[in-house]
PDB file of N, CA and C in Angstrom:
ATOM      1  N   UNK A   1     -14.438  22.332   1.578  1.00  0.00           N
ATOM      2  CA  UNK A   1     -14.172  21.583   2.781  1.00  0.00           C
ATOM      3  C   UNK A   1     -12.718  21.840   3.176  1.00  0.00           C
ATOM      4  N   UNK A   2     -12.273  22.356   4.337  1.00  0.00           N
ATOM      5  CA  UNK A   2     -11.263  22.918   4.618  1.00  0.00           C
ATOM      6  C   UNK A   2     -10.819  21.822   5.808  1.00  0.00           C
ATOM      7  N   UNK A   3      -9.866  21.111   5.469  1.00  0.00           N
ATOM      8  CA  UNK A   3      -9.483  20.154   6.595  1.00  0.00           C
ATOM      9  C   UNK A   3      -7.633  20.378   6.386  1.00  0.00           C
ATOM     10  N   UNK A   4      -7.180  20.262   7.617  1.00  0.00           N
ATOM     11  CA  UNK A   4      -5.374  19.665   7.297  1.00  0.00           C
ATOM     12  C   UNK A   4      -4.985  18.490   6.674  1.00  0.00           C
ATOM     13  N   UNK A   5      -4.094  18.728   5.703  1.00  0.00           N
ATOM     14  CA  UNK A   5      -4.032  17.491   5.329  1.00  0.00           C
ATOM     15  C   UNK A   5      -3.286  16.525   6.639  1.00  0.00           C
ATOM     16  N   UNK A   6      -3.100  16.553   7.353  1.00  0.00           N
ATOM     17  CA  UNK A   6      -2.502  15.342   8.458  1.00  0.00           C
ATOM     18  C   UNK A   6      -3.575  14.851   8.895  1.00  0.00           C
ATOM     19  N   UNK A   7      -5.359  15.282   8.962  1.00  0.00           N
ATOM     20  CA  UNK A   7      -6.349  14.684   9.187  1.00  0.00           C
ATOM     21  C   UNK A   7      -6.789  13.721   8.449  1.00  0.00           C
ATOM     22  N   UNK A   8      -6.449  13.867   6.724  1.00  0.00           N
ATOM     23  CA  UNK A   8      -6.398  12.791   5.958  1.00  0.00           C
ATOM     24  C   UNK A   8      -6.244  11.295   5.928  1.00  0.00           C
ATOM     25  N   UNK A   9      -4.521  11.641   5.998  1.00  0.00           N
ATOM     26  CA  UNK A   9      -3.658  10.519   5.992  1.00  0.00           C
ATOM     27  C   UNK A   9      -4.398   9.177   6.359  1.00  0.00           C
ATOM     28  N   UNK A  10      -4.006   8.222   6.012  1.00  0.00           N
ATOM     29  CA  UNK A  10      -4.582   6.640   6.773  1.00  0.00           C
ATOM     30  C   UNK A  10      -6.085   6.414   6.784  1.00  0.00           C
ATOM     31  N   UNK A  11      -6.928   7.570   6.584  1.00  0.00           N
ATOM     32  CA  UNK A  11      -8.843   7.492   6.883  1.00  0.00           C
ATOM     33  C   UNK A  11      -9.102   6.522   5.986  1.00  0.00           C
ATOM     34  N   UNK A  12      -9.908   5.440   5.814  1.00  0.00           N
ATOM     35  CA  UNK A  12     -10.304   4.446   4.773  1.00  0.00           C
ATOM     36  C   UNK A  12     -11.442   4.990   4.099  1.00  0.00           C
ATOM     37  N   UNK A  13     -11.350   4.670   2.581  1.00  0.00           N
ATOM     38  CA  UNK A  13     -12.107   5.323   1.465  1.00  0.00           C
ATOM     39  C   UNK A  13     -12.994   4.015   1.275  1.00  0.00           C
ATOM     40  N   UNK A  14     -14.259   4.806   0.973  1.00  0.00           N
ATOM     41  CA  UNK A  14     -15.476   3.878   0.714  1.00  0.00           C
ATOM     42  C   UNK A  14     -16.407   5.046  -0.563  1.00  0.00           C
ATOM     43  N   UNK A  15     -17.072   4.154  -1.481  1.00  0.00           N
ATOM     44  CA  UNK A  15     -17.703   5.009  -2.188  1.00  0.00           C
ATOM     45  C   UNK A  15     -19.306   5.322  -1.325  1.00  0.00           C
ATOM     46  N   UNK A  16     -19.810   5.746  -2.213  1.00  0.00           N
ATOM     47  CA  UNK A  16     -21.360   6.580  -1.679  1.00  0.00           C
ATOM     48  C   UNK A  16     -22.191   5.262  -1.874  1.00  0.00           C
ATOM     49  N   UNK A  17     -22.085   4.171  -2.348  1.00  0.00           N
ATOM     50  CA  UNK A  17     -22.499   2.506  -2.759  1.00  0.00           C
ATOM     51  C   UNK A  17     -21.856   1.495  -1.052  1.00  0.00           C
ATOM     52  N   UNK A  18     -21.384   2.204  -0.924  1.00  0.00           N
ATOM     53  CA  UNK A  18     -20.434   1.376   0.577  1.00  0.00           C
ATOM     54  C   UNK A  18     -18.953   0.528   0.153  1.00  0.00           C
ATOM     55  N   UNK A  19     -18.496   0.320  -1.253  1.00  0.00           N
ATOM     56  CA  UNK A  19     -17.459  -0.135  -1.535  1.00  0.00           C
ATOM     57  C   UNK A  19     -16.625   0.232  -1.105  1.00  0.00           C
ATOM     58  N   UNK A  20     -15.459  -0.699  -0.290  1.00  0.00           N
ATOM     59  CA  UNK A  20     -14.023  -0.215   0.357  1.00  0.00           C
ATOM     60  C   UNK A  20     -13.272  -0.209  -0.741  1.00  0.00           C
ATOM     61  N   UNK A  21     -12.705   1.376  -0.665  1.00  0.00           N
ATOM     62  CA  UNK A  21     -11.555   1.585  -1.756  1.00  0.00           C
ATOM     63  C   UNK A  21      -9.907   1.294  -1.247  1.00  0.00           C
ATOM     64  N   UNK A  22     -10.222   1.710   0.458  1.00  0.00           N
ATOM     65  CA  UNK A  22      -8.295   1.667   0.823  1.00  0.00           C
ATOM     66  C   UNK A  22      -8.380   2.363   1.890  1.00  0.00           C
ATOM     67  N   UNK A  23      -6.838   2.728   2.020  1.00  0.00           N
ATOM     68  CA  UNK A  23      -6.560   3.721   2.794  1.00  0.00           C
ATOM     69  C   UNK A  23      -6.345   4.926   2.335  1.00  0.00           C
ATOM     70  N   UNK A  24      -5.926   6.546   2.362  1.00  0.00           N
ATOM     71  CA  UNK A  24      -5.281   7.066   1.985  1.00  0.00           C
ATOM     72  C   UNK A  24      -3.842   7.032   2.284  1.00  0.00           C
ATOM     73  N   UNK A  25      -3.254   6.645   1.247  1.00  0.00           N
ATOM     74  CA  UNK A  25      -1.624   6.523   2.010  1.00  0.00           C
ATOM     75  C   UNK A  25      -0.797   7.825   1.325  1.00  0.00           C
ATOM     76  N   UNK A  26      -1.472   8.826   0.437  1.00  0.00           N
ATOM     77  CA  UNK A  26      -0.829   9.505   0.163  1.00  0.00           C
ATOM     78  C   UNK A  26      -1.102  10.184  -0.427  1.00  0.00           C
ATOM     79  N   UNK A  27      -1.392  11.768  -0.777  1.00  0.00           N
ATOM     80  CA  UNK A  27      -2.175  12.904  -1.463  1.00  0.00           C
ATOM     81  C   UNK A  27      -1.274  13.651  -3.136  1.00  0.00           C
ATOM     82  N   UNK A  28      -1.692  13.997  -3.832  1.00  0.00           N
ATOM     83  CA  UNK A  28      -1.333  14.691  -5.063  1.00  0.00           C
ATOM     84  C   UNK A  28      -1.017  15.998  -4.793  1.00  0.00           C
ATOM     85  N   UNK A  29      -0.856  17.302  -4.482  1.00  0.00           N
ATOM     86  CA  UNK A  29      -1.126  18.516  -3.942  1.00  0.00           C
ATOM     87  C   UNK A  29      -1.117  19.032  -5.293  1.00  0.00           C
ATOM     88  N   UNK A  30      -1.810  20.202  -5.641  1.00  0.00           N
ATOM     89  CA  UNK A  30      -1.954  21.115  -6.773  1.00  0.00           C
ATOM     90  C   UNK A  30      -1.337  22.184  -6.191  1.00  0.00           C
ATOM     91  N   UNK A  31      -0.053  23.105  -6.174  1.00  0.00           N
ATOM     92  CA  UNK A  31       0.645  23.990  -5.464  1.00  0.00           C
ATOM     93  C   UNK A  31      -0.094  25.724  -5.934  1.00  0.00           C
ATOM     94  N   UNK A  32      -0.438  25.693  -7.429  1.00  0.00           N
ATOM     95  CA  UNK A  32      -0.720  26.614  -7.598  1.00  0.00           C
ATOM     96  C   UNK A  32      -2.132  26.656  -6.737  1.00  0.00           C
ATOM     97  N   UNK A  33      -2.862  26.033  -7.188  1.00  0.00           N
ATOM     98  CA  UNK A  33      -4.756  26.194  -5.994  1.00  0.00           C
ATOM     99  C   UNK A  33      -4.012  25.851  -4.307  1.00  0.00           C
ATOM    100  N   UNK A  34      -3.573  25.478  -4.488  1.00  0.00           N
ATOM    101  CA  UNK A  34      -3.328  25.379  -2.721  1.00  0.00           C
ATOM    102  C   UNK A  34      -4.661  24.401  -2.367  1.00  0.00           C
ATOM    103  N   UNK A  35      -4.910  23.394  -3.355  1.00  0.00           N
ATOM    104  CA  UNK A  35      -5.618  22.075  -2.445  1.00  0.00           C
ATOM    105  C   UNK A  35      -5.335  20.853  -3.313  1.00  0.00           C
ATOM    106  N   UNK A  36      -5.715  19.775  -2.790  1.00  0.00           N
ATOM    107  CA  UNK A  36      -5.494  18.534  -3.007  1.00  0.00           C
ATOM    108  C   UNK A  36      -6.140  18.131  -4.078  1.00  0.00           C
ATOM    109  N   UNK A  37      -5.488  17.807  -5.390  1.00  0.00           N
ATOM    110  CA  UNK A  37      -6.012  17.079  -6.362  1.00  0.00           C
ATOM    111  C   UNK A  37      -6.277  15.614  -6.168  1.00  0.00           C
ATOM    112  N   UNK A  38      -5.692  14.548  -5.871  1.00  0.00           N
ATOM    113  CA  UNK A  38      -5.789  13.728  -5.885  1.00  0.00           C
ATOM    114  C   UNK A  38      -5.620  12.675  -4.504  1.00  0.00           C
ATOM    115  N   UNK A  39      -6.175  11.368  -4.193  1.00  0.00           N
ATOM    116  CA  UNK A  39      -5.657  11.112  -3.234  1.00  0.00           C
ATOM    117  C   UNK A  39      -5.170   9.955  -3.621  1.00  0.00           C
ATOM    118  N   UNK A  40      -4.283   9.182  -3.250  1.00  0.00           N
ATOM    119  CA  UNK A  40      -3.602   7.941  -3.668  1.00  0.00           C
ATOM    120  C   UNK A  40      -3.762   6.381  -2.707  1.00  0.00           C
ATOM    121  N   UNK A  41      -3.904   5.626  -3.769  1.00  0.00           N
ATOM    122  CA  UNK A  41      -4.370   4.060  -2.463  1.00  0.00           C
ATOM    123  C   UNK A  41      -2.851   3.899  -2.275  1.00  0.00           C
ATOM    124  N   UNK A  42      -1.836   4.034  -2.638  1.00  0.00           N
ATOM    125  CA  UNK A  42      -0.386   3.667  -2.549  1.00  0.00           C
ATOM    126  C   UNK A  42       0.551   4.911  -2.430  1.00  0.00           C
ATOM    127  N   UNK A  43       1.931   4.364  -1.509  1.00  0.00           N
ATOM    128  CA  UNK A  43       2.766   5.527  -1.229  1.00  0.00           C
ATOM    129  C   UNK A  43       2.971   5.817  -2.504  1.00  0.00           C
ATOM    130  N   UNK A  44       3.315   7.153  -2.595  1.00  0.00           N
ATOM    131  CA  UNK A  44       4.445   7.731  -4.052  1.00  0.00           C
ATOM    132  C   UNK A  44       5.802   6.876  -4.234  1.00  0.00           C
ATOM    133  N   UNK A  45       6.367   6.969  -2.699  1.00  0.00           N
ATOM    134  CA  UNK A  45       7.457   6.148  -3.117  1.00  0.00           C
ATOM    135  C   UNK A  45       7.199   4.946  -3.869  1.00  0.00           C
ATOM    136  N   UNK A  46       6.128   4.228  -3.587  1.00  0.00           N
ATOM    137  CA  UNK A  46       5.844   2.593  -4.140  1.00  0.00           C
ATOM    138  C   UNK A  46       5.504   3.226  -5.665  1.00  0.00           C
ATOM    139  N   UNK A  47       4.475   3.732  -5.965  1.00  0.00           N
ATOM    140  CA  UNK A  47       4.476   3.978  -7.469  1.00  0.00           C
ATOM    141  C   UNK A  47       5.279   4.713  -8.319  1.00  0.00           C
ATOM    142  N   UNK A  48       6.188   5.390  -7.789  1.00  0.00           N
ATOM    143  CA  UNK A  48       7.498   6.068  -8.594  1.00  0.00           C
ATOM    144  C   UNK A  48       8.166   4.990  -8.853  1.00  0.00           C
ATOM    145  N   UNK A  49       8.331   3.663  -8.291  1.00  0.00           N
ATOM    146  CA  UNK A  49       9.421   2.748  -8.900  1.00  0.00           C
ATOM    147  C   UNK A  49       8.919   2.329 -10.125  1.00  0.00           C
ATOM    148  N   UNK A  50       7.514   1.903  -9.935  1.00  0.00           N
ATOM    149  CA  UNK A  50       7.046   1.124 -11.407  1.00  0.00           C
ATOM    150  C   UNK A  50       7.466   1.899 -12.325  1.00  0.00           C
ATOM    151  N   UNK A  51       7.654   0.942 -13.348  1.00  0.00           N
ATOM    152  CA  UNK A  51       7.683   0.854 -14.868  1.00  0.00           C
ATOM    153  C   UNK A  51       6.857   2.147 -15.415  1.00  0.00           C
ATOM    154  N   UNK A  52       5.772   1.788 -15.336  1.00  0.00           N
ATOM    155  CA  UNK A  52       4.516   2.407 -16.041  1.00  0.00           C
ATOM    156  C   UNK A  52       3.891   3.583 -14.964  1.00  0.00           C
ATOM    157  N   UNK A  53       4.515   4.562 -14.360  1.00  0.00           N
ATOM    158  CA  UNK A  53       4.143   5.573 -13.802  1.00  0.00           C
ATOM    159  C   UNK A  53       2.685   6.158 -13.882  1.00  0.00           C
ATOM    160  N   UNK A  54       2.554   6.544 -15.276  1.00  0.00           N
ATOM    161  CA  UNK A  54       1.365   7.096 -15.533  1.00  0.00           C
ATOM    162  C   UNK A  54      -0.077   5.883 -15.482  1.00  0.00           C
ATOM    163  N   UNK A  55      -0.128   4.844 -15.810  1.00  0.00           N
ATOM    164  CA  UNK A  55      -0.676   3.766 -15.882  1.00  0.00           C
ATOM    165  C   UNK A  55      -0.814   3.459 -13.728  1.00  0.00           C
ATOM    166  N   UNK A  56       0.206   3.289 -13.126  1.00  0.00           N
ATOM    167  CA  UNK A  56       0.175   3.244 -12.313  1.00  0.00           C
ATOM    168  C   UNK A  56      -0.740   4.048 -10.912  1.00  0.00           C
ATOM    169  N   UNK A  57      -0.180   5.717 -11.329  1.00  0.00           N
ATOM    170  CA  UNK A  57      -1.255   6.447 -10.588  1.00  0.00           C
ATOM    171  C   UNK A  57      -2.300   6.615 -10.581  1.00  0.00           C
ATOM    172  N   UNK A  58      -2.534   5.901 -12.391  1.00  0.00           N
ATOM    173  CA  UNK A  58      -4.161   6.078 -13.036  1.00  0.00           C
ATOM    174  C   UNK A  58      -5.162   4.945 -11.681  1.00  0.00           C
ATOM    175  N   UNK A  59      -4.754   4.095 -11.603  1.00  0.00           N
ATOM    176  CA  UNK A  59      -4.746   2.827 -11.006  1.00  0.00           C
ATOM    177  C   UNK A  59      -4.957   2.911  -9.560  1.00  0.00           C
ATOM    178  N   UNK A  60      -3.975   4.117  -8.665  1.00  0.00           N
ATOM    179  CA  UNK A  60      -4.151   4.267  -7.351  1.00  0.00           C
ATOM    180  C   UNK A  60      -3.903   5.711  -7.174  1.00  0.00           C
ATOM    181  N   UNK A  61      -5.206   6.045  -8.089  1.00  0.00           N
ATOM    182  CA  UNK A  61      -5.586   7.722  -7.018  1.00  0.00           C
ATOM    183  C   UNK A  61      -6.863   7.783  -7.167  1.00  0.00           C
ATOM    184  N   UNK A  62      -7.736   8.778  -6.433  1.00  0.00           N
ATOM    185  CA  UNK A  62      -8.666   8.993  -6.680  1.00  0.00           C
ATOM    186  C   UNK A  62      -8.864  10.658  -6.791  1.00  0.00           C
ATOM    187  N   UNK A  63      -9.230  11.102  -7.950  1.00  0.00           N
ATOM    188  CA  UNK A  63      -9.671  12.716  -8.145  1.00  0.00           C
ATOM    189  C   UNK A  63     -10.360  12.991  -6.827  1.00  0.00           C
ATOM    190  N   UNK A  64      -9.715  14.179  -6.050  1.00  0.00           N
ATOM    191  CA  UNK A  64     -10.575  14.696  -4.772  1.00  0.00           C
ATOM    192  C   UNK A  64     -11.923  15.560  -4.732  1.00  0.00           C
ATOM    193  N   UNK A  65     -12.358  15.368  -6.251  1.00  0.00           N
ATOM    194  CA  UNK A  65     -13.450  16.371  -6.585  1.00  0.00           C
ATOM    195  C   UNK A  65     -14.802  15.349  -6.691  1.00  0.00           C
ATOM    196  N   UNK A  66     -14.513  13.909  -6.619  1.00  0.00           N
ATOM    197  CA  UNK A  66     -15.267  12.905  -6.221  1.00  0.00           C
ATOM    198  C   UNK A  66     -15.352  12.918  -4.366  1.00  0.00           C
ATOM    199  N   UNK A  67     -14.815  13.425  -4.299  1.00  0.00           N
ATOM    200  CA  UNK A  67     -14.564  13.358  -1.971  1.00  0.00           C
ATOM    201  C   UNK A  67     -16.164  13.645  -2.058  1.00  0.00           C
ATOM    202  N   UNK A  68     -17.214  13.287  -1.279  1.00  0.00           N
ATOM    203  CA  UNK A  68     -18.265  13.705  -1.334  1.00  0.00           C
ATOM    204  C   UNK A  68     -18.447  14.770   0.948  1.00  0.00           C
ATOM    205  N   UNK A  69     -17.385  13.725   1.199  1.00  0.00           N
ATOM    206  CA  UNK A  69     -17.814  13.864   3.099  1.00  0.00           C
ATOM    207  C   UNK A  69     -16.161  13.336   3.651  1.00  0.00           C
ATOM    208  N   UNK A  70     -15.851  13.881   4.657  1.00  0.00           N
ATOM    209  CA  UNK A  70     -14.166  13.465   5.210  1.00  0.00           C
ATOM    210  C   UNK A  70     -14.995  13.321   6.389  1.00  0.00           C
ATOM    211  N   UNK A  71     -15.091  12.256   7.160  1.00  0.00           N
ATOM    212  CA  UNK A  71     -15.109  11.983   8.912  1.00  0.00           C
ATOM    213  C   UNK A  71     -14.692  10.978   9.040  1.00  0.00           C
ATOM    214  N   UNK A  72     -15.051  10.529   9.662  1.00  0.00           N
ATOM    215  CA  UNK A  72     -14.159   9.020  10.254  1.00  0.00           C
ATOM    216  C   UNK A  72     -13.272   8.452   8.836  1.00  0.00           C
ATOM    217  N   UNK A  73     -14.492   8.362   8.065  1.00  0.00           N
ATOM    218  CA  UNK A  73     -13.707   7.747   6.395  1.00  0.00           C
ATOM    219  C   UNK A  73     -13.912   8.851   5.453  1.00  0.00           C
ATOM    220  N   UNK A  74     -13.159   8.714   4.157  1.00  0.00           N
ATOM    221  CA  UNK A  74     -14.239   9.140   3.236  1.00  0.00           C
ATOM    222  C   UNK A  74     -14.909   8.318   2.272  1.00  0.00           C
ATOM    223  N   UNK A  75     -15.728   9.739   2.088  1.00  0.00           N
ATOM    224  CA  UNK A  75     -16.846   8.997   0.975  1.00  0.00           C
ATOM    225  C   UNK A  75     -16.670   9.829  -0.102  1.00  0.00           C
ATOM    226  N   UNK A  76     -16.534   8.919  -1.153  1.00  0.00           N
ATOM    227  CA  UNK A  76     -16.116   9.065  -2.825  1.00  0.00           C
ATOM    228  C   UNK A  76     -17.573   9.167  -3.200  1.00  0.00           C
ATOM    229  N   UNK A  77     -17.763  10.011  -4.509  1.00  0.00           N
ATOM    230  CA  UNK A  77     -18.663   9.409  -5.548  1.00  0.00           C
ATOM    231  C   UNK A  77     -18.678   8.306  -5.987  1.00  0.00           C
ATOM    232  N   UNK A  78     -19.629   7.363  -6.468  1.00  0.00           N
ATOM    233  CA  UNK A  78     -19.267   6.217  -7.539  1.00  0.00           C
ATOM    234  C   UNK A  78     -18.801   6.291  -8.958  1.00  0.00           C
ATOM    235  N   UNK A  79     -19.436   8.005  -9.188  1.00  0.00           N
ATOM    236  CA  UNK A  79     -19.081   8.110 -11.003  1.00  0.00           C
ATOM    237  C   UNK A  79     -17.258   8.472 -11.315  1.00  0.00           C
ATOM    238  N   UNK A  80     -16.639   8.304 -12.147  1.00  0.00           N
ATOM    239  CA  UNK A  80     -15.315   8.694 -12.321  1.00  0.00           C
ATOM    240  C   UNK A  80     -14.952  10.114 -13.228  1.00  0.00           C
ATOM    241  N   UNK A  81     -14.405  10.695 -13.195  1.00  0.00           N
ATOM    242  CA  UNK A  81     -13.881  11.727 -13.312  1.00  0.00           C
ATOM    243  C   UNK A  81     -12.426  11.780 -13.984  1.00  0.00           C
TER     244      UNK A  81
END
């Protein structure tokens, strides 16, 4: 699925069940693949302050290999990864 990431930004995440996950407020990039690993319910800036970094992103990202569909929203898998 080949989209810009500026089409991303802000779309609200729902799983394939209809659960509202968020917004996207902010993406992971993998530089070597040249696509998006992860997407985040919270800015980077907000989770770089916490304490517990790793605990933190665990918390507000979602693996983009769960993305099932990008249009108006997306739609996640329900299973985790």
């Amino acid at each position: 699925m080949d989209l810009r990431i500026s089409e991303i930004y802000g779309k609200g995440i729902i799983t394939t069940s209809g659960k509202k996950l968020g917004r996207v407020e902010d993406l992971i990039i993998d530089f070597e693949d040249g696509a998006v690993s992860s997407i985040l319910l919270k800015n980077m800036d907000n989770i770089s302050r916490s304490e517990d970094l790793h605990e933190e992103i665990r918390k507000n990202s979602i693996n983009y290999k769960r993305v099932k569909n990008v249009s108006e929203v997306i739609v996640v898998g329900n299973e985790p990864l």
